[in-house]
C-alpha atoms as a PDB file:
ATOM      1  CA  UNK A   1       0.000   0.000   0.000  1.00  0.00           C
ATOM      2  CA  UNK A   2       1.391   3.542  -1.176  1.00  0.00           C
ATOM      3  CA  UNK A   3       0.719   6.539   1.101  1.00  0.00           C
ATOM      4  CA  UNK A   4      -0.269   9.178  -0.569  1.00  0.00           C
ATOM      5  CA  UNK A   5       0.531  11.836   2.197  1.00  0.00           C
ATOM      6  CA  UNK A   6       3.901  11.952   4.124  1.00  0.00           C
ATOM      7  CA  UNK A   7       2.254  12.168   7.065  1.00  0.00           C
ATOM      8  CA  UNK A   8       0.653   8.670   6.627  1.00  0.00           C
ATOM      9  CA  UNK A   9       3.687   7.440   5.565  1.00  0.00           C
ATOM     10  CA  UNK A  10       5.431   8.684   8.688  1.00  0.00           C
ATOM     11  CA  UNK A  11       6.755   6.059  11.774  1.00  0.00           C
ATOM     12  CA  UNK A  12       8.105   8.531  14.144  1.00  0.00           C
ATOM     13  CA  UNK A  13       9.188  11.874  14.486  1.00  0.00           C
ATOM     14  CA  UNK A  14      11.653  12.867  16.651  1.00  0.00           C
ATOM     15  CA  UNK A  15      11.413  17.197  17.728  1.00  0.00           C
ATOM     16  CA  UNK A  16      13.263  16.786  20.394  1.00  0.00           C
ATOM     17  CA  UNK A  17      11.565  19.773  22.077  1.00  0.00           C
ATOM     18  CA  UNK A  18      11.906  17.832  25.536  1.00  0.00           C
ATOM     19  CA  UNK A  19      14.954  17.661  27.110  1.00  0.00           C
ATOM     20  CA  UNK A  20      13.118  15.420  30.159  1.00  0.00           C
ATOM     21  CA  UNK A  21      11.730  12.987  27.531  1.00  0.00           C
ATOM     22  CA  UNK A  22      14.258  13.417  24.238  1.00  0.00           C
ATOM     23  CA  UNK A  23      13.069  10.313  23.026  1.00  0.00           C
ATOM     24  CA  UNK A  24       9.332  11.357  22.785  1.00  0.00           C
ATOM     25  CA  UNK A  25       7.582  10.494  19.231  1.00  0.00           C
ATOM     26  CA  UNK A  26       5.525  13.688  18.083  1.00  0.00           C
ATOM     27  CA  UNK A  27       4.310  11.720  15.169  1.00  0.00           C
ATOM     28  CA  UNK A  28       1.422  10.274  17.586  1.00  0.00           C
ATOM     29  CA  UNK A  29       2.271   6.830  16.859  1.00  0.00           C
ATOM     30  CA  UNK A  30       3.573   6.266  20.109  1.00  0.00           C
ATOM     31  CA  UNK A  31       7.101   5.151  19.242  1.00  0.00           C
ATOM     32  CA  UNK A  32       9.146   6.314  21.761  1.00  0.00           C
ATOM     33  CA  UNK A  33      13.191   5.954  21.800  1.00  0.00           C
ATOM     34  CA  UNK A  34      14.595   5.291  25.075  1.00  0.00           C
ATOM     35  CA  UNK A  35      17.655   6.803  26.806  1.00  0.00           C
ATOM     36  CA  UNK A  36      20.305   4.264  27.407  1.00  0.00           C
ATOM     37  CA  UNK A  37      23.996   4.515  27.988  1.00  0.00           C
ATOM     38  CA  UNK A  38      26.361   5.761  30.847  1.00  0.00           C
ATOM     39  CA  UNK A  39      25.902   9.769  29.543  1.00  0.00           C
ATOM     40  CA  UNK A  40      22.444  10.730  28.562  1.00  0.00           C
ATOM     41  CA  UNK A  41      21.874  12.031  25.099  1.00  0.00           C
ATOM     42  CA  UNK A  42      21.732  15.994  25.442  1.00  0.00           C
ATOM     43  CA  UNK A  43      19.733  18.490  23.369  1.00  0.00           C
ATOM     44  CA  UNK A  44      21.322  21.182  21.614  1.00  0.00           C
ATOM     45  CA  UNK A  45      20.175  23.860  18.964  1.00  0.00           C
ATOM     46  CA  UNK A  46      22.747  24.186  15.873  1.00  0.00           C
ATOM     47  CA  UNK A  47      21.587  26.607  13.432  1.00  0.00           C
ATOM     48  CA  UNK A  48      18.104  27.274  14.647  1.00  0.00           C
ATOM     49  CA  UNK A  49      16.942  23.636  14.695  1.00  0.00           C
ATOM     50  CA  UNK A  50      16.974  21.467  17.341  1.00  0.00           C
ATOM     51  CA  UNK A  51      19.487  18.480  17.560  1.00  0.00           C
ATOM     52  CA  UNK A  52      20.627  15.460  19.995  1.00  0.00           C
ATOM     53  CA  UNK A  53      24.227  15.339  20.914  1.00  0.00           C
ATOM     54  CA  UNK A  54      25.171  11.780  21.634  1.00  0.00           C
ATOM     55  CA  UNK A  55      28.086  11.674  24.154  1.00  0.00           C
ATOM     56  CA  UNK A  56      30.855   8.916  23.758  1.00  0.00           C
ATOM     57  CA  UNK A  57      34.114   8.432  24.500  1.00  0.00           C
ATOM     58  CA  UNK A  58      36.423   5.909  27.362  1.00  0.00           C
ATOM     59  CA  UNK A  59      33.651   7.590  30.278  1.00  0.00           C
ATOM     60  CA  UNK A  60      30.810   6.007  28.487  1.00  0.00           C
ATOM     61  CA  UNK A  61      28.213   6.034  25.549  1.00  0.00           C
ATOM     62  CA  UNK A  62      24.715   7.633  25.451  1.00  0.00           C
ATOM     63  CA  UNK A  63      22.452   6.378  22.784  1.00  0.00           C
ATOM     64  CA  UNK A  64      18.322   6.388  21.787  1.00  0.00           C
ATOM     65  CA  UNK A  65      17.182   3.120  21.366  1.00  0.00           C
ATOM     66  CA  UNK A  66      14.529   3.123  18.913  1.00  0.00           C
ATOM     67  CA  UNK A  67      11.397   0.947  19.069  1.00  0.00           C
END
């Protein structure tokens, strides 16, 4: 089946408008990442838009671990 319509075509979307729940889907689907990792995942805004910084490194990894 072909969606006509992005939006019905869509799985998740991602904003990450919430730094207390970064993983949060705004597509209303429902499907959530989840935090994991030693470091958290941290928002940031880079040019205007809205982005996840994903520490790493020998004092640990943070990651979203999609559905």
């Amino acid at each position: 089946m072909q969606a006509t319509k992005y939006n019905e075509a869509l799985i998740a979307k991602y904003d990450f408008n919430d730094a207390d729940n970064i993983g949060e889907d705004s597509s209303g689907h429902g499907n959530d990442a989840v935090v994991m990792g030693k470091k958290p995942p941290v928002i940031k805004t880079i040019a205007g838009r809205k982005a996840v910084r994903l520490p790493g490194g020998p004092s640990g990894t943070g990651y979203l671990q999609l559905p």
